[in-house]
Protein backbone atom coordinates (compact mmCIF):
# COMPACT_ATOMS: atom_id res chain seq x y z
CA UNK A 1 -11.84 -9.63 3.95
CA UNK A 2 -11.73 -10.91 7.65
CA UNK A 3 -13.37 -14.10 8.42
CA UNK A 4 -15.89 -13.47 11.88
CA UNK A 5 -13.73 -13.06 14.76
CA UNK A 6 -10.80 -12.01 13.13
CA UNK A 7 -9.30 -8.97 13.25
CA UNK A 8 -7.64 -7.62 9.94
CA UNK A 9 -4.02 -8.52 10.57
CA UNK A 10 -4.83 -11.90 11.56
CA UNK A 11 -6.78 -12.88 8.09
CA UNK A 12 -3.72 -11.05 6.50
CA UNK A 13 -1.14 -13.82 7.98
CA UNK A 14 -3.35 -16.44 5.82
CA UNK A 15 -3.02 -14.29 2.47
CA UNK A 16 -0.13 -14.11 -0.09
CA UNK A 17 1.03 -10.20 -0.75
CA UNK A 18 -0.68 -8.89 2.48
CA UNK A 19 1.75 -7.08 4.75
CA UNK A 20 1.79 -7.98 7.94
CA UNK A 21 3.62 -6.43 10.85
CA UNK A 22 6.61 -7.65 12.29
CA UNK A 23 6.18 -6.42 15.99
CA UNK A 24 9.87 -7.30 16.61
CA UNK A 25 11.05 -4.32 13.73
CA UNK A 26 8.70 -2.25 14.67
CA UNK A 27 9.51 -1.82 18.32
CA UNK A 28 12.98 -1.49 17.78
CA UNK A 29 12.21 1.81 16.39
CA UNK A 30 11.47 5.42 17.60
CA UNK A 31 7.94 5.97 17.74
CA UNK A 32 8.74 9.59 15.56
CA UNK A 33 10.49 7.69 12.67
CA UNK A 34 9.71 7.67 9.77
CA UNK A 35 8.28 4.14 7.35
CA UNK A 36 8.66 4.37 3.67
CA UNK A 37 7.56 1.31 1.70
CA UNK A 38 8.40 0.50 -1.92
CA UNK A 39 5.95 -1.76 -3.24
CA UNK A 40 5.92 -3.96 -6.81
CA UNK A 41 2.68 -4.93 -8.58
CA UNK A 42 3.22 -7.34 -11.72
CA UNK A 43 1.03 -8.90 -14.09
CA UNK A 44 0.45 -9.21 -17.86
CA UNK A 45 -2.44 -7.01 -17.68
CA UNK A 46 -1.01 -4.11 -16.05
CA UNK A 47 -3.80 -1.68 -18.19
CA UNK A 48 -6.27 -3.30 -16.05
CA UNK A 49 -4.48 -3.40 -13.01
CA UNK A 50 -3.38 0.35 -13.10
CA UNK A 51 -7.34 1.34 -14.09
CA UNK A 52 -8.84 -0.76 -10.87
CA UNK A 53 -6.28 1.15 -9.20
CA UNK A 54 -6.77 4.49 -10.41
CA UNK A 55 -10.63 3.79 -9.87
CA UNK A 56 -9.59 3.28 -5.53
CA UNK A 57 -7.18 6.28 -5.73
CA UNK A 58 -10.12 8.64 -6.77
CA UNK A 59 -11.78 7.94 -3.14
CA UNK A 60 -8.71 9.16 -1.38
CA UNK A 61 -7.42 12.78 -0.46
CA UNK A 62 -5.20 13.92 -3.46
CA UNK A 63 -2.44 16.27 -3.54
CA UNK A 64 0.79 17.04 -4.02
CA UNK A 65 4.39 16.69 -2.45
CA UNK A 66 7.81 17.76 -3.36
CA UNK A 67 9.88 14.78 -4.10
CA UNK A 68 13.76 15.31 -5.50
CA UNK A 69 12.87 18.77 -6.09
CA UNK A 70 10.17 17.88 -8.14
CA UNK A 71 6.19 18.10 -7.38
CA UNK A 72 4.98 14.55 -7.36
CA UNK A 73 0.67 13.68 -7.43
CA UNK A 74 -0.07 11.82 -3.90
CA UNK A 75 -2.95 10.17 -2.04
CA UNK A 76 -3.19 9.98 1.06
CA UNK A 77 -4.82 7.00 2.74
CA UNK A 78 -5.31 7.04 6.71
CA UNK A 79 -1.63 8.28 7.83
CA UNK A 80 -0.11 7.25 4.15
CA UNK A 81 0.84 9.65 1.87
CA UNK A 82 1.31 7.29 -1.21
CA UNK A 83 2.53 8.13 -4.89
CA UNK A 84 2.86 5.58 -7.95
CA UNK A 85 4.90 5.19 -11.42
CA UNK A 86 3.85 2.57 -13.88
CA UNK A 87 6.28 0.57 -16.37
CA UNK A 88 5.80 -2.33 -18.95
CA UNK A 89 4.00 -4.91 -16.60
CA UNK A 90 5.04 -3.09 -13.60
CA UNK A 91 3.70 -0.23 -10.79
CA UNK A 92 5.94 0.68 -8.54
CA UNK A 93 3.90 2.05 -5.44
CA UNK A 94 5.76 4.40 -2.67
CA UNK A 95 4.31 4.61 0.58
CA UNK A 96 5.41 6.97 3.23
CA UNK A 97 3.89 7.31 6.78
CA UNK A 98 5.36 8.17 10.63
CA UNK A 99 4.98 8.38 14.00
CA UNK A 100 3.86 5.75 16.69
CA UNK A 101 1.32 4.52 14.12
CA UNK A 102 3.23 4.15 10.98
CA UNK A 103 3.42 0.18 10.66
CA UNK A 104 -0.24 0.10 11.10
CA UNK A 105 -1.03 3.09 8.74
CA UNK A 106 0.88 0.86 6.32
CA UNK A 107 -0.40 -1.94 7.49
CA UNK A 108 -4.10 -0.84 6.54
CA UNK A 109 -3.53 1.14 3.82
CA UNK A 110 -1.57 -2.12 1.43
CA UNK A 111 -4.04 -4.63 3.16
CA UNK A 112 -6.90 -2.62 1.47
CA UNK A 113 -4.62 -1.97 -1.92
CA UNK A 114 -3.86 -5.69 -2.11
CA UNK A 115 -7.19 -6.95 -1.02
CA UNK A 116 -8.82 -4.65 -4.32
CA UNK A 117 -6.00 -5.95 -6.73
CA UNK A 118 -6.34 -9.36 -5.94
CA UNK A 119 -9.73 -9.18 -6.18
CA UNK A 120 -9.98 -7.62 -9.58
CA UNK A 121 -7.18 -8.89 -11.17
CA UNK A 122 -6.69 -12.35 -10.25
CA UNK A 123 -3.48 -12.60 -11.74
CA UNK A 124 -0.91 -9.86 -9.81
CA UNK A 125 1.61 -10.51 -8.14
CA UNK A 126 2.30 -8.10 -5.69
CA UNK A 127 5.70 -7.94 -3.69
């Protein structure tokens, strides 16, 4: 949620578990690399935390991707192709994305995971 004036990596930088981008990684890179980003969501409520999830992952693209020779469920979420496993107080979320856009694909994409999360389920702790 960006205050007036604000663009959405700058209200980000004021926000605990928002991903910003580091513009001094990012343009040491090619711009036809590839990002991958491993992200950790804990709380004692994970239940609730996985079903506010789930609820955000039905208004993205869905489909499927093969992933250590096995086909893996994805979303995809402007540039990110994302998948997800869930453990005892724990999802583990795996976000992929590439070219000369990648850091702010994944940029957006957590922004907008986090910003839901937190909202909904005021105790996660996302790293």
């Amino acid at each position: 949620m960006a205050i007036p004036n604000q663009t959405k990596h700058e209200s980000a930088r004021k926000l605990p578990g928002y991903y910003r981008i580091n513009s001094r990684w990012e343009n040491r890179r090619r711009p036809d690399d590839d990002v991958f980003l491993e992200v950790t969501v804990t709380t004692d409520k994970i239940i609730q935390a996985e079903n506010t999830f789930i609820r955000w992952l039905k208004t993205t693209e869905k489909g499927t991707v093969s992933l250590d020779n096995k086909k893996v469920t994805c979303w995809y979420c402007g540039g990110v192709c994302l998948h997800y496993t869930v453990n005892i107080n724990v999802i583990f979320l795996y976000l992929h994305s590439s070219g000369e856009d990648a850091f702010d694909s994944l940029a957006d994409c957590t922004n907008e995971i986090a910003q839901l999360l937190y909202q909904n389920n005021p105790d996660v702790s996302i790293r």
